[in-house]
C-alpha atoms as a PDB file:
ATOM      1  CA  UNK A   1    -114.666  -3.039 -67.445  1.00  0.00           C
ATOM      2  CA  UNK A   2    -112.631  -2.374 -69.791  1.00  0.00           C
ATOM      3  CA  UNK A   3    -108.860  -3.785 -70.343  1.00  0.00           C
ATOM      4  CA  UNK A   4    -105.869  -1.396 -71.628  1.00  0.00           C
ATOM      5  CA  UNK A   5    -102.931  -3.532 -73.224  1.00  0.00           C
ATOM      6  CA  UNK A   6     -99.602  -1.036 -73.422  1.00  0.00           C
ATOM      7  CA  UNK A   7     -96.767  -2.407 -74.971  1.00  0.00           C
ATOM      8  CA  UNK A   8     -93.392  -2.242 -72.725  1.00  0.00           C
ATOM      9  CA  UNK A   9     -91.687   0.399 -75.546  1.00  0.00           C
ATOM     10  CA  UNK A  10     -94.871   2.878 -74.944  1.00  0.00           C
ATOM     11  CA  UNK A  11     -94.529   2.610 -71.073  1.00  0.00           C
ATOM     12  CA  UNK A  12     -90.767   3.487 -71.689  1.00  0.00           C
ATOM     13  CA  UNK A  13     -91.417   6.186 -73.529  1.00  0.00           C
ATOM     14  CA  UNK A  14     -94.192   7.598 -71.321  1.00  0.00           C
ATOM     15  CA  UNK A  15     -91.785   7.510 -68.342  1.00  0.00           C
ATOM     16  CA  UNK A  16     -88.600   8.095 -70.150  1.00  0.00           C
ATOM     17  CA  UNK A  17     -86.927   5.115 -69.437  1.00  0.00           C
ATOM     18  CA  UNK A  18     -85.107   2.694 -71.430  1.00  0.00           C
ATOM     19  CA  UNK A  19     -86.465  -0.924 -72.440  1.00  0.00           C
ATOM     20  CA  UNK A  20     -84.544  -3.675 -72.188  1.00  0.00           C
ATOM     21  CA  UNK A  21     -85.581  -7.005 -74.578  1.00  0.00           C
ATOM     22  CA  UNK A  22     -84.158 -10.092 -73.192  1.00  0.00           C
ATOM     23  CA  UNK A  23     -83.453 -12.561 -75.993  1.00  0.00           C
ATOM     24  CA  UNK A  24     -84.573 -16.256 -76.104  1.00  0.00           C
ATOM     25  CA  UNK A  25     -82.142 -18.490 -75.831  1.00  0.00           C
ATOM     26  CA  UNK A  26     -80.990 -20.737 -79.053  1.00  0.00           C
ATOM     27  CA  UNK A  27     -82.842 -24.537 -78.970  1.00  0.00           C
ATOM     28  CA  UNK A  28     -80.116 -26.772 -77.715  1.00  0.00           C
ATOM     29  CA  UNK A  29     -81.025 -29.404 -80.564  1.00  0.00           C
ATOM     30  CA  UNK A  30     -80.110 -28.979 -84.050  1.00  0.00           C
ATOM     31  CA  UNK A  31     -80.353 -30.820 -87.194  1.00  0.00           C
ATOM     32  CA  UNK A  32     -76.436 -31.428 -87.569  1.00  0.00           C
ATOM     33  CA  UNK A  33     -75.040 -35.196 -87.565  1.00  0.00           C
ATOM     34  CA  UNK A  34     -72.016 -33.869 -86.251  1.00  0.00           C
ATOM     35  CA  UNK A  35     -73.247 -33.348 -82.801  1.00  0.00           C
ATOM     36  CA  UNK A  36     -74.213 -37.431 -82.664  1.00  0.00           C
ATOM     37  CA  UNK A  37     -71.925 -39.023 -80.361  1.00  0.00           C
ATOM     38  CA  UNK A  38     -71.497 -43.040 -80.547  1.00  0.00           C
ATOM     39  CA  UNK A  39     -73.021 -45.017 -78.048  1.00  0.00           C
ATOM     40  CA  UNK A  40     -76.480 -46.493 -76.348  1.00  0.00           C
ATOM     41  CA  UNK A  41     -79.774 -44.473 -76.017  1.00  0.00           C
ATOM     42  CA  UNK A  42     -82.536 -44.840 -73.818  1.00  0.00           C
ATOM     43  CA  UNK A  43     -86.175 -43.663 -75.613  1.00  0.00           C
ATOM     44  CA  UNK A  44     -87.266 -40.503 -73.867  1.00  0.00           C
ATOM     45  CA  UNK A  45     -90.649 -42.182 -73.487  1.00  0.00           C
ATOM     46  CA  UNK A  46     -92.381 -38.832 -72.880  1.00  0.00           C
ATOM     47  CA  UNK A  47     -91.566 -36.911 -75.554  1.00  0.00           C
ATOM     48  CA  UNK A  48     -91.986 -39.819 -78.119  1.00  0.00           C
ATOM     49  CA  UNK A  49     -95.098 -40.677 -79.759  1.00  0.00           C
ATOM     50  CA  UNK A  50     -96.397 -42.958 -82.365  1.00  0.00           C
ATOM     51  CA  UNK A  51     -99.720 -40.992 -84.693  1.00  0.00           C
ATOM     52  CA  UNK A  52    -101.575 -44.022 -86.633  1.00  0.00           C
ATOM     53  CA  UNK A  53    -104.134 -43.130 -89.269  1.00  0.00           C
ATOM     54  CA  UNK A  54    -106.277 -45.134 -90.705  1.00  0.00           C
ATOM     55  CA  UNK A  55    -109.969 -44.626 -92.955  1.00  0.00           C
ATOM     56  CA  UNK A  56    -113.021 -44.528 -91.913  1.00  0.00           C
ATOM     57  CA  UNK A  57    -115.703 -45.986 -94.668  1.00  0.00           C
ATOM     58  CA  UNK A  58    -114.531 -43.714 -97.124  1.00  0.00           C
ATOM     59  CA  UNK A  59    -115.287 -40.360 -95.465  1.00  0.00           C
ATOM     60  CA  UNK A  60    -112.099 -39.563 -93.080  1.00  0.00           C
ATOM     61  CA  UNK A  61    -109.001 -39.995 -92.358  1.00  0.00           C
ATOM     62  CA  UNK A  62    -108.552 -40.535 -88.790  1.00  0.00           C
ATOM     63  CA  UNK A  63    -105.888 -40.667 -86.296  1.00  0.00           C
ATOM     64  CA  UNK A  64    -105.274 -41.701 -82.835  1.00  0.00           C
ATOM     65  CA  UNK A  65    -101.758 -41.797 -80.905  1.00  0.00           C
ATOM     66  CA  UNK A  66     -99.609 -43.884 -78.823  1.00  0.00           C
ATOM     67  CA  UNK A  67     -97.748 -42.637 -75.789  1.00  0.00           C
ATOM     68  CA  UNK A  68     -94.643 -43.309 -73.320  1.00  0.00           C
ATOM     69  CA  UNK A  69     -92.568 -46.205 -75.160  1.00  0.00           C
ATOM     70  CA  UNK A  70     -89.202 -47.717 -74.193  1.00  0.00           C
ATOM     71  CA  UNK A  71     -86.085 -49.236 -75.561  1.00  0.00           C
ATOM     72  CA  UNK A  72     -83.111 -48.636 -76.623  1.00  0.00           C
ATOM     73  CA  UNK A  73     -80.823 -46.937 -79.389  1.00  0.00           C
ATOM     74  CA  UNK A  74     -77.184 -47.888 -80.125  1.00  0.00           C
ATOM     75  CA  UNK A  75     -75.298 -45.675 -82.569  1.00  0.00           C
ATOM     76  CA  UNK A  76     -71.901 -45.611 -84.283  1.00  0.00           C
ATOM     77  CA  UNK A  77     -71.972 -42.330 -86.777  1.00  0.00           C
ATOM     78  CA  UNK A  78     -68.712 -43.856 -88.417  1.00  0.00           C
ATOM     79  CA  UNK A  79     -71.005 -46.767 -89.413  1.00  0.00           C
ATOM     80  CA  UNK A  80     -74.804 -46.122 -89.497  1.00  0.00           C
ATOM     81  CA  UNK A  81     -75.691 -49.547 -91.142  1.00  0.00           C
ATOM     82  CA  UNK A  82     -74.096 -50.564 -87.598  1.00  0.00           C
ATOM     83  CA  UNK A  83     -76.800 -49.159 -85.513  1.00  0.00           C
ATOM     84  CA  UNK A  84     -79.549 -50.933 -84.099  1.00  0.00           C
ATOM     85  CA  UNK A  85     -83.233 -49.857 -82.428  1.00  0.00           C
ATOM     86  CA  UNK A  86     -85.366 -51.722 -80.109  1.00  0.00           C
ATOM     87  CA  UNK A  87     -88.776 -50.708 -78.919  1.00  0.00           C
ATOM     88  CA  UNK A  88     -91.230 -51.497 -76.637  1.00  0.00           C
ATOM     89  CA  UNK A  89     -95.084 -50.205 -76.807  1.00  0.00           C
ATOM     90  CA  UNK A  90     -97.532 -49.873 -74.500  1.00  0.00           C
ATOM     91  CA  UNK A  91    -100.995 -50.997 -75.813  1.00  0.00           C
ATOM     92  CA  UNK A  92    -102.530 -49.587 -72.988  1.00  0.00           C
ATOM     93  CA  UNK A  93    -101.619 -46.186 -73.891  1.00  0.00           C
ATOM     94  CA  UNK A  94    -103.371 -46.161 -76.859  1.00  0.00           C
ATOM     95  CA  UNK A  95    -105.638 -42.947 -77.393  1.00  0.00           C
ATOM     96  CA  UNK A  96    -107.733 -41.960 -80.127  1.00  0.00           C
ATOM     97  CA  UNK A  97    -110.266 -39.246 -78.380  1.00  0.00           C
ATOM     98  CA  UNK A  98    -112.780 -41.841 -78.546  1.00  0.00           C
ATOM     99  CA  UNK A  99    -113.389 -43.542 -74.994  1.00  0.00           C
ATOM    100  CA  UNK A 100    -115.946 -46.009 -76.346  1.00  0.00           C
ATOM    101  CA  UNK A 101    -113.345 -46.683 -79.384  1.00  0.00           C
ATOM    102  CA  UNK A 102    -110.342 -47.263 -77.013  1.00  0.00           C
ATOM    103  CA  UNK A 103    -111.903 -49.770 -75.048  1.00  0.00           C
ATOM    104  CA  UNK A 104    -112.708 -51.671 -78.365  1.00  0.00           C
ATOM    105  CA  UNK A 105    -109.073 -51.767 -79.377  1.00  0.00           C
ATOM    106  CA  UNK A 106    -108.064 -53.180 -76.422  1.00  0.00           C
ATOM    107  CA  UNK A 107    -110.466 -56.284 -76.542  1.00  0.00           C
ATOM    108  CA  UNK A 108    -109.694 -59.212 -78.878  1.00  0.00           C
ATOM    109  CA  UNK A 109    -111.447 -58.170 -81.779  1.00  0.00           C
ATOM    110  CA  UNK A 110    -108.081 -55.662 -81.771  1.00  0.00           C
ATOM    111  CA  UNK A 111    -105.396 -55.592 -79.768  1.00  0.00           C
ATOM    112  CA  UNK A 112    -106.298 -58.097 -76.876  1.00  0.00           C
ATOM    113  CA  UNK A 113    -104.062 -55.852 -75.020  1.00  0.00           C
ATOM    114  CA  UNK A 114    -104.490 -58.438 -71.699  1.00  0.00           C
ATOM    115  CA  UNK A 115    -103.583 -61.001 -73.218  1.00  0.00           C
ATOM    116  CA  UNK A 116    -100.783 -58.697 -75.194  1.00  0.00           C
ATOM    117  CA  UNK A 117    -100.310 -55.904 -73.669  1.00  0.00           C
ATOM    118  CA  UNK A 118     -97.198 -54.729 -75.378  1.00  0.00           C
ATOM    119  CA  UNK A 119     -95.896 -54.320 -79.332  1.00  0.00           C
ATOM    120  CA  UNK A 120     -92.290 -54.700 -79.694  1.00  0.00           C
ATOM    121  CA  UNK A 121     -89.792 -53.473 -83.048  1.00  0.00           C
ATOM    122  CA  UNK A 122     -86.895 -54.746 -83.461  1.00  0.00           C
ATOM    123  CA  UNK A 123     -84.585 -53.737 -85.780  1.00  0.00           C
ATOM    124  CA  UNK A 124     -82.512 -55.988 -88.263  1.00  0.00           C
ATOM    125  CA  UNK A 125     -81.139 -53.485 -90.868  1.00  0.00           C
ATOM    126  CA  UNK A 126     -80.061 -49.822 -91.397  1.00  0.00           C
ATOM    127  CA  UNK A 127     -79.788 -48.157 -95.373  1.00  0.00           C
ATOM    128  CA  UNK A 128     -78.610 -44.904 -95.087  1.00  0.00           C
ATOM    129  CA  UNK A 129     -80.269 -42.518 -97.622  1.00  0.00           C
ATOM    130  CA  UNK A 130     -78.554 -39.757 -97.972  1.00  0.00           C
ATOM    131  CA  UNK A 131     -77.469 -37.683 -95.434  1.00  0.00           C
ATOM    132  CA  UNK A 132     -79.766 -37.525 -92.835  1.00  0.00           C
ATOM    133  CA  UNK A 133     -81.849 -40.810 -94.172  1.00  0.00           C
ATOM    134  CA  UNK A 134     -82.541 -43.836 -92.929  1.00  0.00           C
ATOM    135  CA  UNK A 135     -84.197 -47.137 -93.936  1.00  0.00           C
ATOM    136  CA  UNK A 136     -84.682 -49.076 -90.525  1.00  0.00           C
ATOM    137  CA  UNK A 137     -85.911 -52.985 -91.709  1.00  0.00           C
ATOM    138  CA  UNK A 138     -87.336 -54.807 -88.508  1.00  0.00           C
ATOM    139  CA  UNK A 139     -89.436 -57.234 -87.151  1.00  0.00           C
ATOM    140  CA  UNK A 140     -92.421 -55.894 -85.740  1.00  0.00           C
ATOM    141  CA  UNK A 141     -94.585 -58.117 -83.337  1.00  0.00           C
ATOM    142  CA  UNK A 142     -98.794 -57.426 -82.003  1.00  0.00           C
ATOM    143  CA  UNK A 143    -100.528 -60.010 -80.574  1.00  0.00           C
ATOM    144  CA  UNK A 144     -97.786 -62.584 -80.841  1.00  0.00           C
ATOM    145  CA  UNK A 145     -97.550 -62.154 -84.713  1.00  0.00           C
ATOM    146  CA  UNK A 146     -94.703 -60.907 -86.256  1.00  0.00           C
ATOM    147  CA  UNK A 147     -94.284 -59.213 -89.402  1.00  0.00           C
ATOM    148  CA  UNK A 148     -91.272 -57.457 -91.633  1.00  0.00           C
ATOM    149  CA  UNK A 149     -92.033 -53.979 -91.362  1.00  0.00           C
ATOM    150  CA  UNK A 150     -89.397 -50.934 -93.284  1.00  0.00           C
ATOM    151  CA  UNK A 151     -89.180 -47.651 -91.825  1.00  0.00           C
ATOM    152  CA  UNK A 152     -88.008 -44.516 -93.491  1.00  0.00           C
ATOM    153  CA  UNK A 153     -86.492 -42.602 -90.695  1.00  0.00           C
ATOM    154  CA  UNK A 154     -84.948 -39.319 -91.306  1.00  0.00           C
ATOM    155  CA  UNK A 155     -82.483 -37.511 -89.050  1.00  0.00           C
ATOM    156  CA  UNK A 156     -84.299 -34.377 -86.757  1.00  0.00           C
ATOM    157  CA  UNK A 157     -81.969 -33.247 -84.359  1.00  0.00           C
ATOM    158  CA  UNK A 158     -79.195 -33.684 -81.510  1.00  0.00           C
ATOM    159  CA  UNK A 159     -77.472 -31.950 -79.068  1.00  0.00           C
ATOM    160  CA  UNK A 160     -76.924 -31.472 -75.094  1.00  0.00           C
ATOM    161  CA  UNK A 161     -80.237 -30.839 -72.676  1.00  0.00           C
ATOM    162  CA  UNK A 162     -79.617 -27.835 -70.723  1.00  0.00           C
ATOM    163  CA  UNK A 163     -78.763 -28.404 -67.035  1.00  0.00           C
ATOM    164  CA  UNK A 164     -82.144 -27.804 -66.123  1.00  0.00           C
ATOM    165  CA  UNK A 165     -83.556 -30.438 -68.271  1.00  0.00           C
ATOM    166  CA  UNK A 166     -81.472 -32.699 -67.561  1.00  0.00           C
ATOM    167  CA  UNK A 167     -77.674 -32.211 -69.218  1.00  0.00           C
ATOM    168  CA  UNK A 168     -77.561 -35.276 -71.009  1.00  0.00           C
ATOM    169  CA  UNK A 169     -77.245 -35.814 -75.635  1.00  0.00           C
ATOM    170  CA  UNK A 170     -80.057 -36.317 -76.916  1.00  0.00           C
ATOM    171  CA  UNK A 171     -81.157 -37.143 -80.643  1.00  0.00           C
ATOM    172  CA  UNK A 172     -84.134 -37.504 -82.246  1.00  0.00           C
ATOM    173  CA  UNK A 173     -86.221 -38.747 -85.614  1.00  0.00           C
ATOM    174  CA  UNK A 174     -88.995 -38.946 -87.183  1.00  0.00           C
ATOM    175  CA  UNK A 175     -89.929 -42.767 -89.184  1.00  0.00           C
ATOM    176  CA  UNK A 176     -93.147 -43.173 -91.240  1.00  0.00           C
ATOM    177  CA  UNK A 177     -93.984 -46.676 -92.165  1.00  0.00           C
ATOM    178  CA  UNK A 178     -97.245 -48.930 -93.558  1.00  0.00           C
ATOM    179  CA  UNK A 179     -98.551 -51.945 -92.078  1.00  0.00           C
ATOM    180  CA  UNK A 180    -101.618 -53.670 -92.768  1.00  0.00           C
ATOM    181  CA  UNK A 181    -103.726 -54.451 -89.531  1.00  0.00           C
ATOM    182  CA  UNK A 182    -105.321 -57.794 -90.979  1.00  0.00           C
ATOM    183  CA  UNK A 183    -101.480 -59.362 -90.794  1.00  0.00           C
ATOM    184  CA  UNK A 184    -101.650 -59.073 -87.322  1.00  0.00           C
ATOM    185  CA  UNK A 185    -105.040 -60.835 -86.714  1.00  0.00           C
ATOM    186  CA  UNK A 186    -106.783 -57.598 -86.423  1.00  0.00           C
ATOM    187  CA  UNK A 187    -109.407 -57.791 -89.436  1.00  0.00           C
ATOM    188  CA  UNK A 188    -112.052 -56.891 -87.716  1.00  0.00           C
ATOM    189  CA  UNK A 189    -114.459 -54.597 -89.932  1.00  0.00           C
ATOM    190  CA  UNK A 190    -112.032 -54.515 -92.387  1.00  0.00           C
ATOM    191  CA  UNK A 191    -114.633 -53.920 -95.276  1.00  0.00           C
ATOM    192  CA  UNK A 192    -115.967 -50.802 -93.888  1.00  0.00           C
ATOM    193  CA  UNK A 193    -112.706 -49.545 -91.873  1.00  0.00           C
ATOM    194  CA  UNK A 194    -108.854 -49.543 -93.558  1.00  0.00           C
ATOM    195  CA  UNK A 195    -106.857 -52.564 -93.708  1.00  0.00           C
ATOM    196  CA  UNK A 196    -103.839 -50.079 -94.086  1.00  0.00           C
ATOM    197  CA  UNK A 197    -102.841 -47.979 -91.340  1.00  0.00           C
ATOM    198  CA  UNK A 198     -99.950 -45.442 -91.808  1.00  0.00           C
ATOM    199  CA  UNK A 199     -97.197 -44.280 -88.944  1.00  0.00           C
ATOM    200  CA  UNK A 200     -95.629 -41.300 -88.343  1.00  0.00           C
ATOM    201  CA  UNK A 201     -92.684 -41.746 -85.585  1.00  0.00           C
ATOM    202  CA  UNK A 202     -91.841 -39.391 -83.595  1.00  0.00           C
ATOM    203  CA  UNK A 203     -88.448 -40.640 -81.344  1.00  0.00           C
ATOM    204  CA  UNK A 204     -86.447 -39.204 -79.150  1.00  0.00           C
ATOM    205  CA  UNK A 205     -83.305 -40.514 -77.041  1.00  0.00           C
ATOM    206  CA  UNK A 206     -81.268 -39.389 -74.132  1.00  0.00           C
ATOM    207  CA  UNK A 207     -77.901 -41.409 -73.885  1.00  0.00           C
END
């Protein structure tokens, strides 16, 4: 059997009708700092996501990702250095495609996730860089170990949900950052596998 694909113009023309296009609507986000309102922010904890890579031995680069966080965002666009982040991950959600590899990070030779089951940032400092920049110094705790970690966060968006998501401001941004795994008593393998394991952030709040 075969299967004909006709485009809507050549129907029109075959019956000698008109077509109509709707247009998409415009995205209700946009990268303007004008449209950030002062104020607390909850994460959106499902569209927020934290990639890790790290190497493997020498011959990839691999990633895995983190899912579903919480905490809180407090803003003040008059005075950035003001602002302040707090965030709470879920070491259970940790995924990198690799069942067998997921249950390994969560014994104790990684995360010891029952023991710990959550990481926690918390923010102590905000540089702006620029205009849309950020550099976010925190406290970052695993396993009960706590570490100065910087982020450099840059500005991606804000602006009002549509009703039918929800109506409220959102913003968002995206933070990379490099921690070593070893400083959190995670050296396991460390000689064949990365000590250094690179973040890309990707956060967004609702207020």
């Amino acid at each position: 059997m075969r299967t004909f694909l006709i485009s809507a113009a050549a129907l029109a023309a075959v019956a000698g009708g008109t077509v109509v296009i709707a247009q998409m609507p415009a995205a209700p986000g946009a990268k303007d700092a004008t449209r950030v309102t002062g104020g607390t922010y909850q994460i959106d904890p499902g569209h927020t996501q934290i990639v890790f890579a790290y190497d493997h031995m020498g011959f990839s680069n691999n990633v895995g990702v983190i899912s579903e966080s919480t905490g809180t965002l407090t803003l003040d666009p008059k005075n950035p250095a003001a602002s302040k982040v707090s965030v709470d991950v879920p070491i259970a959600n940790i995924r990198t495609g690799v069942a067998k590899l997921d249950e390994h990070l969560m014994k104790s030779d990684f995360f010891d996730a029952a023991k710990f089951p959550k990481a926690t940032f918390v923010s102590t400092g905000v540089k702006t860089d620029g205009p849309t920049g950020a550099e976010i110094t925190g406290n970052l705790t695993i396993k009960g170990i706590t570490k100065p970690v910087t982020l450099d966060a840059e500005f991606y968006g804000a602006g009002k949900a549509p009703a039918m998501a929800g109506g409220k401001e959102n913003v968002g941004f995206v933070a990379t950052a490099a921690v070593k795994r070893s400083d959190f008593g995670m050296g396991y393998g460390v000689s064949m596998v990365g000590d250094t394991i690179e973040l890309k952030i990707v956060a967004a709040f609702q207020k």
